[in-house]
C-alpha atoms as a PDB file:
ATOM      1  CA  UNK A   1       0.000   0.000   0.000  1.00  0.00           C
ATOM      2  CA  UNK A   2       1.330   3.605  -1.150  1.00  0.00           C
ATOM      3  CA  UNK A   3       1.219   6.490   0.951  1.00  0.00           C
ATOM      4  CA  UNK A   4       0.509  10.561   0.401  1.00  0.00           C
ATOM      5  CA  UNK A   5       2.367  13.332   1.441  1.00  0.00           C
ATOM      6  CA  UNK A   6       1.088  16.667   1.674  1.00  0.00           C
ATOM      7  CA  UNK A   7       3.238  19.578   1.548  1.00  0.00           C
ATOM      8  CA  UNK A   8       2.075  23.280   2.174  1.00  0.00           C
ATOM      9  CA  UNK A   9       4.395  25.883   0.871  1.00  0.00           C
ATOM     10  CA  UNK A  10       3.779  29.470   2.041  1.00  0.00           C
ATOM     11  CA  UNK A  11       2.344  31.734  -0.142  1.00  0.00           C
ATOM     12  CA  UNK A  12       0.704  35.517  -0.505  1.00  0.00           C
ATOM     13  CA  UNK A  13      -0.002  38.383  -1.878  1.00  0.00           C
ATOM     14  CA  UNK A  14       0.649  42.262  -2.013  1.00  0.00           C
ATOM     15  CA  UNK A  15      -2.460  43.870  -1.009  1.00  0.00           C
ATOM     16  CA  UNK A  16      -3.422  47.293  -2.847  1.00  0.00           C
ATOM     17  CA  UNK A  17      -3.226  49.322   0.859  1.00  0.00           C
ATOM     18  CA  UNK A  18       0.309  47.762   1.186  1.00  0.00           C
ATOM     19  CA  UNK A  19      -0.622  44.746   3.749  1.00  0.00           C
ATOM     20  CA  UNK A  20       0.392  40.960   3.385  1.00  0.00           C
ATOM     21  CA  UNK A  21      -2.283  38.899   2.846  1.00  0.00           C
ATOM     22  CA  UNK A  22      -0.699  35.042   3.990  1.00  0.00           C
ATOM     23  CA  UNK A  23      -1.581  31.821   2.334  1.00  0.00           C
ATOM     24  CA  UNK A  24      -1.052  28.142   1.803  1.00  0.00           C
ATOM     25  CA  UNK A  25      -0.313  26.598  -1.396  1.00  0.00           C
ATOM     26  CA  UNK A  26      -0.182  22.711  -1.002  1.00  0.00           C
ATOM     27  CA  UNK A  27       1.129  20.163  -2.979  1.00  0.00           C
ATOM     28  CA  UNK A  28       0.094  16.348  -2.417  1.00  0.00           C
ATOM     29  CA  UNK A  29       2.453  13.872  -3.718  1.00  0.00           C
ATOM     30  CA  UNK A  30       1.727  10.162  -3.925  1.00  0.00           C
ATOM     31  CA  UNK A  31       4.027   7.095  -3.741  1.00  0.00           C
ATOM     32  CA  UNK A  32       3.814   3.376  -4.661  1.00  0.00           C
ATOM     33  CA  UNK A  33       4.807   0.548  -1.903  1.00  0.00           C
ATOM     34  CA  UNK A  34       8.727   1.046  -3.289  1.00  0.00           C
ATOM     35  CA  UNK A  35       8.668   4.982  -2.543  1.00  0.00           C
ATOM     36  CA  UNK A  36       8.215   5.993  -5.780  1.00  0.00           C
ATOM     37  CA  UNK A  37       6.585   9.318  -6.323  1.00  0.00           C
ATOM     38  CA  UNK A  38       3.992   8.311  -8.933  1.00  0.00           C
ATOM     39  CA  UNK A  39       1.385  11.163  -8.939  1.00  0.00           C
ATOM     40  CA  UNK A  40       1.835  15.274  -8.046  1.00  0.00           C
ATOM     41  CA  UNK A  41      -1.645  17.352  -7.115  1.00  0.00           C
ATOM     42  CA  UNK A  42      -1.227  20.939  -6.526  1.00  0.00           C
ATOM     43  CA  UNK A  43      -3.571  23.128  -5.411  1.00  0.00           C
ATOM     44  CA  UNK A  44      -4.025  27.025  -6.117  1.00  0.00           C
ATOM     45  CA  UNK A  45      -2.807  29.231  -3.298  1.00  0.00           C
ATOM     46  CA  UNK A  46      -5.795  30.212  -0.580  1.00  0.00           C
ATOM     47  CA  UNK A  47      -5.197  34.319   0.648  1.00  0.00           C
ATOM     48  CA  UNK A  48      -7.642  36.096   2.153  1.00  0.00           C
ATOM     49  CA  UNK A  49     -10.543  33.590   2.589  1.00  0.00           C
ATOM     50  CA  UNK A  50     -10.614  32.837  -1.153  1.00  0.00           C
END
């Protein structure tokens, strides 16, 4: 049985009024029984509630 990894890189934006606005960006990577990474999801970076 294979196993998932999820990674979460940090991620943001400028905002107009000259704030950060943080975020997460993850990434799930999956591997086979022999640790091979066979398949790469990424998701869009979430700032501000979006």
């Amino acid at each position: 049985m294979g196993h998932q990894q999820d990674h979460a890189t940090p991620c943001g934006r400028q905002l107009p009024d000259g704030g950060q606005c943080p975020g997460t960006r993850s990434t799930v990577y999956v591997y086979d029984d022999h640790g091979n990474c066979i398949s790469q999801q990424m998701y869009n970076c979430n700032t501000c509630g979006q």
